[in-house]
PDB file of N, CA and C in Angstrom:
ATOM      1  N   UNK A   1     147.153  94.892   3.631  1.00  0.00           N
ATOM      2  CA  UNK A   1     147.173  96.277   3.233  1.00  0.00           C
ATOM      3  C   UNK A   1     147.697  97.134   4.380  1.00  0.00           C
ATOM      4  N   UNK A   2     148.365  98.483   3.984  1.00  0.00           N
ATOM      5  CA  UNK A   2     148.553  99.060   4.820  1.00  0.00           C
ATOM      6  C   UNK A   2     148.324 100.342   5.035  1.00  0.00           C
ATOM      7  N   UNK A   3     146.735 100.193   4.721  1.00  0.00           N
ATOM      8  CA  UNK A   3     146.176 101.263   5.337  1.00  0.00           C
ATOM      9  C   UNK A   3     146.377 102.489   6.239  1.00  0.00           C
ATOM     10  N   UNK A   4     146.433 103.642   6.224  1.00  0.00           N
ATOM     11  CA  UNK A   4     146.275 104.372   7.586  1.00  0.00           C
ATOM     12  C   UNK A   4     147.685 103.973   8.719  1.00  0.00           C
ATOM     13  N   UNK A   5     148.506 103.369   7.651  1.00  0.00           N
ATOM     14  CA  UNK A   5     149.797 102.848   8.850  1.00  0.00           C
ATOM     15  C   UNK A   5     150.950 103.683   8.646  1.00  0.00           C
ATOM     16  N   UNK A   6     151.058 104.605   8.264  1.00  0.00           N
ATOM     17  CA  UNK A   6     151.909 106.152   7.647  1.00  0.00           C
ATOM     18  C   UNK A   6     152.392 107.214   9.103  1.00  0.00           C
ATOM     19  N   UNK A   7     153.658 106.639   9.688  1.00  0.00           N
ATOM     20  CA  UNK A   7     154.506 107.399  10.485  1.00  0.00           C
ATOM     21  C   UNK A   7     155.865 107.299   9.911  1.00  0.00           C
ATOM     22  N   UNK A   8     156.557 108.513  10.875  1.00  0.00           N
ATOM     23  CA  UNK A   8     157.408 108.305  10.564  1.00  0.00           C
ATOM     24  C   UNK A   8     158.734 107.703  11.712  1.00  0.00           C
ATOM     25  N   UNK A   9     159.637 106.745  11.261  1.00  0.00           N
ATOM     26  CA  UNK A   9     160.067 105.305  11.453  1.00  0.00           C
ATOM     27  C   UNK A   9     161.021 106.084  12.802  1.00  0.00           C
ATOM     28  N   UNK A  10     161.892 107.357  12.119  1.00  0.00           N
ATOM     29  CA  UNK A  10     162.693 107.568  12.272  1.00  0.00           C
ATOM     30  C   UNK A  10     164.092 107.107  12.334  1.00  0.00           C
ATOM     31  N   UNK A  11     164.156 105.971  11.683  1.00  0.00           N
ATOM     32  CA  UNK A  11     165.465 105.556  11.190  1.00  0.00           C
ATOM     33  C   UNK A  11     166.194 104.146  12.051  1.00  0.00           C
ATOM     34  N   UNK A  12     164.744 103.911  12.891  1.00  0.00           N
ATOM     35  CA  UNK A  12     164.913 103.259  14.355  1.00  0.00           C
ATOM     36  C   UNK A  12     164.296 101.818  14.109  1.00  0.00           C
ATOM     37  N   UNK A  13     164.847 100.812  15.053  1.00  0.00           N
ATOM     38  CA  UNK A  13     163.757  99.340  14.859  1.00  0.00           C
ATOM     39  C   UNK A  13     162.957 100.484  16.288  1.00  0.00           C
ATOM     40  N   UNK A  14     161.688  99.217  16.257  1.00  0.00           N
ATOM     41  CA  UNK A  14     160.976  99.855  17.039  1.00  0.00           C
ATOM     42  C   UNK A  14     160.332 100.239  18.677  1.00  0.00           C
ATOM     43  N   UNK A  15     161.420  99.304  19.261  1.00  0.00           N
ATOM     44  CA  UNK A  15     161.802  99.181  20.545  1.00  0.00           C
ATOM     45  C   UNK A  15     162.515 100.653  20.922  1.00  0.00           C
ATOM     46  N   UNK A  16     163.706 100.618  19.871  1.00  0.00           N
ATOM     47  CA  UNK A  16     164.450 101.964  19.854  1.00  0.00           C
ATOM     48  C   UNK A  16     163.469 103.291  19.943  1.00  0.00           C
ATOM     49  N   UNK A  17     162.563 103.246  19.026  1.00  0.00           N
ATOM     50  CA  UNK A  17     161.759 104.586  18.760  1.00  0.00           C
ATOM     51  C   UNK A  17     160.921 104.654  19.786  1.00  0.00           C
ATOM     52  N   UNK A  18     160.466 103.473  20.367  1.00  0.00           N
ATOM     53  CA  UNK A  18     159.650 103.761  21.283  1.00  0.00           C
ATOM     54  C   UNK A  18     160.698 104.329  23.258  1.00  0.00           C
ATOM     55  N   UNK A  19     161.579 104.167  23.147  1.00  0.00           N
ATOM     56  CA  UNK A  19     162.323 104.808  24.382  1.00  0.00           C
ATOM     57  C   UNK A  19     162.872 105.928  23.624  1.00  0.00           C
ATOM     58  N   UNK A  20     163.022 106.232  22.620  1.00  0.00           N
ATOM     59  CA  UNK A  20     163.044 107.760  22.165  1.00  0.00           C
ATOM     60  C   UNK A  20     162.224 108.445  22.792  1.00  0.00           C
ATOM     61  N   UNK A  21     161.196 108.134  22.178  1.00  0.00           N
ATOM     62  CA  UNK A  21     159.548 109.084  22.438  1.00  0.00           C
ATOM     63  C   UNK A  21     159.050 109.155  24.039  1.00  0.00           C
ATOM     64  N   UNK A  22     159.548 107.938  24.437  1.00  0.00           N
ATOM     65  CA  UNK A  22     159.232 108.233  25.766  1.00  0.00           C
ATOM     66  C   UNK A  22     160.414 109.169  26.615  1.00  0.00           C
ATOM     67  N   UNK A  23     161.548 109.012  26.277  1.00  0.00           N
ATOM     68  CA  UNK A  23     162.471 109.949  26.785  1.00  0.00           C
ATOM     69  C   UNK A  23     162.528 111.477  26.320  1.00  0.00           C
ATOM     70  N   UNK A  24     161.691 111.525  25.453  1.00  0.00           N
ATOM     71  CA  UNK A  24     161.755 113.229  24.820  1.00  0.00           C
ATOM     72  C   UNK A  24     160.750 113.546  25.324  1.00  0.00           C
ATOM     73  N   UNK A  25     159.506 112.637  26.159  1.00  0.00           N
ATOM     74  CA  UNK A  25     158.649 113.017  26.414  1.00  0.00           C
ATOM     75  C   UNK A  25     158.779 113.313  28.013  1.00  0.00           C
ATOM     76  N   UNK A  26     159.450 112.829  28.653  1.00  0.00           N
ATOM     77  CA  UNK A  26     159.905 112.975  29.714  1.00  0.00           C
ATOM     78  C   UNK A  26     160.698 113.926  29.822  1.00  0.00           C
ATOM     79  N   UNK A  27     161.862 114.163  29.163  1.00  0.00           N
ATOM     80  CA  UNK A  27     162.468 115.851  29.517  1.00  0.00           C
ATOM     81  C   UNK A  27     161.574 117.006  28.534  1.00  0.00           C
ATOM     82  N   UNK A  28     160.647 116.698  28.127  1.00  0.00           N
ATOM     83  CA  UNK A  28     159.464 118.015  27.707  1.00  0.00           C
ATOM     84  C   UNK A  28     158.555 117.910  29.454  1.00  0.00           C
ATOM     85  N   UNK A  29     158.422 116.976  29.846  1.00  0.00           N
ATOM     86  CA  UNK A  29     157.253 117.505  30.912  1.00  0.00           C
ATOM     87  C   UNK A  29     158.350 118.110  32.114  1.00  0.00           C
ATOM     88  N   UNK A  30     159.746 117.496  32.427  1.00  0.00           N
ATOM     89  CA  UNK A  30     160.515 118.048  33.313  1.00  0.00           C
ATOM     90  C   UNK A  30     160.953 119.711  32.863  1.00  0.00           C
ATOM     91  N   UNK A  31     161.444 119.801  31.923  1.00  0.00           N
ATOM     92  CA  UNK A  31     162.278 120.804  31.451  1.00  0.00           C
ATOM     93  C   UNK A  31     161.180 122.043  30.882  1.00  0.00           C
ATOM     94  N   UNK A  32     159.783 121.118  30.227  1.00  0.00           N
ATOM     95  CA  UNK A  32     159.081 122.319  29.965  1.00  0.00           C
ATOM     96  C   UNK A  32     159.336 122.845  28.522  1.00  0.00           C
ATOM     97  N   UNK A  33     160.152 122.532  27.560  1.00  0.00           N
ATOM     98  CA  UNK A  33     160.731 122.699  26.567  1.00  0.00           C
ATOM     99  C   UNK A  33     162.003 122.253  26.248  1.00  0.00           C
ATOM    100  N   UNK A  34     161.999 121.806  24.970  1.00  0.00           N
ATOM    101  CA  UNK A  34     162.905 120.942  24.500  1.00  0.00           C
ATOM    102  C   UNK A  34     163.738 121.176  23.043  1.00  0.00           C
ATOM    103  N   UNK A  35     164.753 121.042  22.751  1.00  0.00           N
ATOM    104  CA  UNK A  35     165.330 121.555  21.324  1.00  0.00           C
ATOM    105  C   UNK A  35     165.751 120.014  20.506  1.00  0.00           C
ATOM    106  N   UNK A  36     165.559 119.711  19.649  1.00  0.00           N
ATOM    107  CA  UNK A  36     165.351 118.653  18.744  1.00  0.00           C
ATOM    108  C   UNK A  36     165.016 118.815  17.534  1.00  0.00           C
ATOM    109  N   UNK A  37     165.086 117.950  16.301  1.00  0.00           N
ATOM    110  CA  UNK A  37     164.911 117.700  14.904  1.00  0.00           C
ATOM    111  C   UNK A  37     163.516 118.220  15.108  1.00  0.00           C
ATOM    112  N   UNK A  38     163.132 118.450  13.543  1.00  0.00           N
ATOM    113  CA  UNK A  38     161.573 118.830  13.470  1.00  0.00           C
ATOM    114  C   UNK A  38     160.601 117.335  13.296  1.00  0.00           C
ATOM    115  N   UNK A  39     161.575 116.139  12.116  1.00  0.00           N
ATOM    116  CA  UNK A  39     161.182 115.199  12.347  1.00  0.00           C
ATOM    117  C   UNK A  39     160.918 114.576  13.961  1.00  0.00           C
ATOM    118  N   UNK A  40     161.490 114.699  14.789  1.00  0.00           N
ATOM    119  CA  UNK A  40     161.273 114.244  16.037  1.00  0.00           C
ATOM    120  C   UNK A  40     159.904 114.647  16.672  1.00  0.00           C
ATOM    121  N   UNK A  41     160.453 116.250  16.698  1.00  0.00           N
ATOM    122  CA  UNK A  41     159.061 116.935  17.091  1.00  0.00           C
ATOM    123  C   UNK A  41     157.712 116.498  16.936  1.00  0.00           C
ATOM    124  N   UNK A  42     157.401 116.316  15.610  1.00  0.00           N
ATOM    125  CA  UNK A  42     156.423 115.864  14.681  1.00  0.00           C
ATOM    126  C   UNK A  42     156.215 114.556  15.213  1.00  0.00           C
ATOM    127  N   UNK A  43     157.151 113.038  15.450  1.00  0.00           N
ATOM    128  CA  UNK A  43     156.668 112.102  15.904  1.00  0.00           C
ATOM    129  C   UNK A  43     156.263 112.514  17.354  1.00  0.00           C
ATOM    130  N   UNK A  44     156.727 113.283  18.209  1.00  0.00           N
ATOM    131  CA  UNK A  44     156.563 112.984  19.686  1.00  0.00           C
ATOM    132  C   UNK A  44     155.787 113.392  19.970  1.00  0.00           C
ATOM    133  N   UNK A  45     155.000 114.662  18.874  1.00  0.00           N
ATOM    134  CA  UNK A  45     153.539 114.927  19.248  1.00  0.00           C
ATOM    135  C   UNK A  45     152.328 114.464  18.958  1.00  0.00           C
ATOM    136  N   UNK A  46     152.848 113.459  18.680  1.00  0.00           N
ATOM    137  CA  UNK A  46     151.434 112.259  18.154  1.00  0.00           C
ATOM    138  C   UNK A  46     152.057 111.213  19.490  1.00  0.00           C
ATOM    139  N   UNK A  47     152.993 111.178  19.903  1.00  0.00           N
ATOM    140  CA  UNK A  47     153.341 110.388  21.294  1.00  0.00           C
ATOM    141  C   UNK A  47     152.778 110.718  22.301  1.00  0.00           C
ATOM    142  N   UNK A  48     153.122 112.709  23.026  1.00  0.00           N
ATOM    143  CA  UNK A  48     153.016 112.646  24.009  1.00  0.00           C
ATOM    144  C   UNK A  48     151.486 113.775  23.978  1.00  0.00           C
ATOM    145  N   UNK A  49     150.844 114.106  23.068  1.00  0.00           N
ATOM    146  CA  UNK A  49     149.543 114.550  23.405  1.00  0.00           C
ATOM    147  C   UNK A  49     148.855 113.782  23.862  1.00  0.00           C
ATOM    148  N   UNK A  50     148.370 112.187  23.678  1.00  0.00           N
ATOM    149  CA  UNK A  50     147.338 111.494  24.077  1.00  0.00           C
ATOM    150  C   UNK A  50     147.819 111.757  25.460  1.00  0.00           C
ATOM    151  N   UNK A  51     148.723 111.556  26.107  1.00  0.00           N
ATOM    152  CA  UNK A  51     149.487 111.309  27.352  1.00  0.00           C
ATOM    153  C   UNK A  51     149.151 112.430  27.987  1.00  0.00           C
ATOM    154  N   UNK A  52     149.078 113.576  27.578  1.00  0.00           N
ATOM    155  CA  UNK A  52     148.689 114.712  28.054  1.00  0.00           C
ATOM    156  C   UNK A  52     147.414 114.646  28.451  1.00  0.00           C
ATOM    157  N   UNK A  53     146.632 114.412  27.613  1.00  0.00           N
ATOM    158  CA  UNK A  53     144.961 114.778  27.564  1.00  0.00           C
ATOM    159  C   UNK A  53     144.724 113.705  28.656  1.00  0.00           C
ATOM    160  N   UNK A  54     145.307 112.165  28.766  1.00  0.00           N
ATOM    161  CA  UNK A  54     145.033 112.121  29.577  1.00  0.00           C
ATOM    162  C   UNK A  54     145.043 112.783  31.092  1.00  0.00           C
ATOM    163  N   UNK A  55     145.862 113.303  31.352  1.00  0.00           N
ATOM    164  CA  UNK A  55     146.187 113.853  32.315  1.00  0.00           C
ATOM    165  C   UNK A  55     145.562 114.818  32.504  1.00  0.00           C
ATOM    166  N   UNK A  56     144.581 115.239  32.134  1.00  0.00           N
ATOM    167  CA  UNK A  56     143.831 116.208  32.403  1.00  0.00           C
ATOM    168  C   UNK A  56     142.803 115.972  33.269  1.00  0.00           C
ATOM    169  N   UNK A  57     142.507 114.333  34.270  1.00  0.00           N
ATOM    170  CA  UNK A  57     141.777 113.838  34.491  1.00  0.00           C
ATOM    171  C   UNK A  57     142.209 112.764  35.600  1.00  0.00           C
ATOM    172  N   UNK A  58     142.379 113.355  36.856  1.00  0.00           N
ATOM    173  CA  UNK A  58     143.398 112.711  37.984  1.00  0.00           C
ATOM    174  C   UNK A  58     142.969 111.182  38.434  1.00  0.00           C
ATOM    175  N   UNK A  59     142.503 110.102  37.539  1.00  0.00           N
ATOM    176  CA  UNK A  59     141.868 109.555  38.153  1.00  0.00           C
ATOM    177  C   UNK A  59     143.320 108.420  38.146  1.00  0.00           C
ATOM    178  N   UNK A  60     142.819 107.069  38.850  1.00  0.00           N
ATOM    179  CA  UNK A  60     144.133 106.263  38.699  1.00  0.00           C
ATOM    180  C   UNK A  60     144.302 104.934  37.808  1.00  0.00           C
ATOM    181  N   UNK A  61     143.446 104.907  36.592  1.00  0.00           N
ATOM    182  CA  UNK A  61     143.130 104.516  35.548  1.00  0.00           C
ATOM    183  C   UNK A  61     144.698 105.227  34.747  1.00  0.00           C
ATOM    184  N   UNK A  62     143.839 106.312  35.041  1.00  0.00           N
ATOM    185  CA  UNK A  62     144.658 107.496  33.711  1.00  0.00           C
ATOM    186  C   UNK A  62     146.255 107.944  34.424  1.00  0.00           C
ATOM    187  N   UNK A  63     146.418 107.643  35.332  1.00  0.00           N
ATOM    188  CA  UNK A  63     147.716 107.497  36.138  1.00  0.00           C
ATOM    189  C   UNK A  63     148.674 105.859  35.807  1.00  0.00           C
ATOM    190  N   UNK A  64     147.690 104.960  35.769  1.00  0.00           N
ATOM    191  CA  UNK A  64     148.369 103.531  35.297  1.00  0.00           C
ATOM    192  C   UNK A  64     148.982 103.583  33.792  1.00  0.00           C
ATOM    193  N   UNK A  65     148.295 104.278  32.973  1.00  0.00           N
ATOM    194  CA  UNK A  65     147.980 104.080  31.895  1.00  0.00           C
ATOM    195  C   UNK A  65     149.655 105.391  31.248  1.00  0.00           C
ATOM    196  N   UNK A  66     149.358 106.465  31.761  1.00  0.00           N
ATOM    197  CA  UNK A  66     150.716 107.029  31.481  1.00  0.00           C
ATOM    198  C   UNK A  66     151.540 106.665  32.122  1.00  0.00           C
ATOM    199  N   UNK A  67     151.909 105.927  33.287  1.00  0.00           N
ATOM    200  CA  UNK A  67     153.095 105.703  33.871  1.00  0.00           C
ATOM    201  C   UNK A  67     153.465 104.265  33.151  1.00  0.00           C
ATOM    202  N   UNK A  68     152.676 103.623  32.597  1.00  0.00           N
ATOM    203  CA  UNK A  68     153.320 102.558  31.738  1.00  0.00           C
ATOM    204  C   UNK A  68     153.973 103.025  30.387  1.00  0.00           C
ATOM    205  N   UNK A  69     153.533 104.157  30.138  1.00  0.00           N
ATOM    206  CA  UNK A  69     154.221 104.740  28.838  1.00  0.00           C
ATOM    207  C   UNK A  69     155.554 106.015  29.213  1.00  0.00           C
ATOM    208  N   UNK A  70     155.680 106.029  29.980  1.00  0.00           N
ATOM    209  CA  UNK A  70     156.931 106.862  30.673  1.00  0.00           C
ATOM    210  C   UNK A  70     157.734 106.149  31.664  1.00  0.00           C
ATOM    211  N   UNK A  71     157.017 105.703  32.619  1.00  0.00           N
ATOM    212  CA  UNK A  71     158.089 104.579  32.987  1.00  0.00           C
ATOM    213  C   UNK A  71     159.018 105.506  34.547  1.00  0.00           C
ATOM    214  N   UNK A  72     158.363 107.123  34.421  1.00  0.00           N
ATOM    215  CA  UNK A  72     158.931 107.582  35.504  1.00  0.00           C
ATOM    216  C   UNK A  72     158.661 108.368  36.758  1.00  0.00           C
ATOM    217  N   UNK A  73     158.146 108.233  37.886  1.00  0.00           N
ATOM    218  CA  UNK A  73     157.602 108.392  38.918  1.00  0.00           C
ATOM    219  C   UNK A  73     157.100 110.277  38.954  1.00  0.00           C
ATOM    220  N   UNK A  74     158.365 110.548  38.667  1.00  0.00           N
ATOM    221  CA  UNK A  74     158.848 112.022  38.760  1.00  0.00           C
ATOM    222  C   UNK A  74     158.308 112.539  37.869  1.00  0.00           C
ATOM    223  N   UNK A  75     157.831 112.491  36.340  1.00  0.00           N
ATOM    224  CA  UNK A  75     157.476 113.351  35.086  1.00  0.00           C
ATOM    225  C   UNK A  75     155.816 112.900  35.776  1.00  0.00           C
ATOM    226  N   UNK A  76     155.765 111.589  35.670  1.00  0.00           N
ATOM    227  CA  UNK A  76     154.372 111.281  35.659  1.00  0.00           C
ATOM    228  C   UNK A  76     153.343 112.353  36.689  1.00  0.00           C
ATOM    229  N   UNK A  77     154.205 112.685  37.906  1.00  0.00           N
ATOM    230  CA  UNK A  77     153.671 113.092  39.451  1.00  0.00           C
ATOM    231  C   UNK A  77     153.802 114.854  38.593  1.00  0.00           C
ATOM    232  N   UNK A  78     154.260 115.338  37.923  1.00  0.00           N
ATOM    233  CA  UNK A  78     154.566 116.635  37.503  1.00  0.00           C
ATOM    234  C   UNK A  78     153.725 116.828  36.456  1.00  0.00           C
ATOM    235  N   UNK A  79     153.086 115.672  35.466  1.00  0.00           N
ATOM    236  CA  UNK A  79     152.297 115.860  34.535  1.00  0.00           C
ATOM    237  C   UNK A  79     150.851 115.759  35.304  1.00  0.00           C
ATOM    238  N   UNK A  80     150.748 115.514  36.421  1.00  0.00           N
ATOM    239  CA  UNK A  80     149.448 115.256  36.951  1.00  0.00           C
ATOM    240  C   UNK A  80     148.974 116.306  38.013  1.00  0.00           C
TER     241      UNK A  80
END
């Protein structure tokens, strides 16, 4: 069954979607704002809020944990 498994794909296999989301999420924490599809929007904020909230919380748990999902020294050190 597929329960509760309702996103959207974006048109992508899923390797693809996932360096999307991390790259839109990375020029939103550099740039501060970003211009894009609404579909996008909509996926990347179910991407990059958890990522956020973590960051509300300097510890280095929560530093491992977003820099494996961004992947970049520079957003990560600016989101923290």
């Amino acid at each position: 069954m597929r329960h509760n498994k309702k996103f959207n794909h974006l048109g992508r296999k899923a390797a693809h979607r996932q360096s999307l989301l991390a790259n839109l999420t990375i020029s939103l924490i550099k740039e501060k704002r970003i211009f894009t599809t609404l579909a996008k929007a909509k996926a990347l904020r179910m991407y990059a809020e958890p990522l956020i909230n973590r960051a509300k919380e300097d510890t280095t748990p929560n530093r491992r944990l977003v820099f494996a999902h961004l992947q970049n020294k520079q957003a990560v050190s600016e989101l923290f």
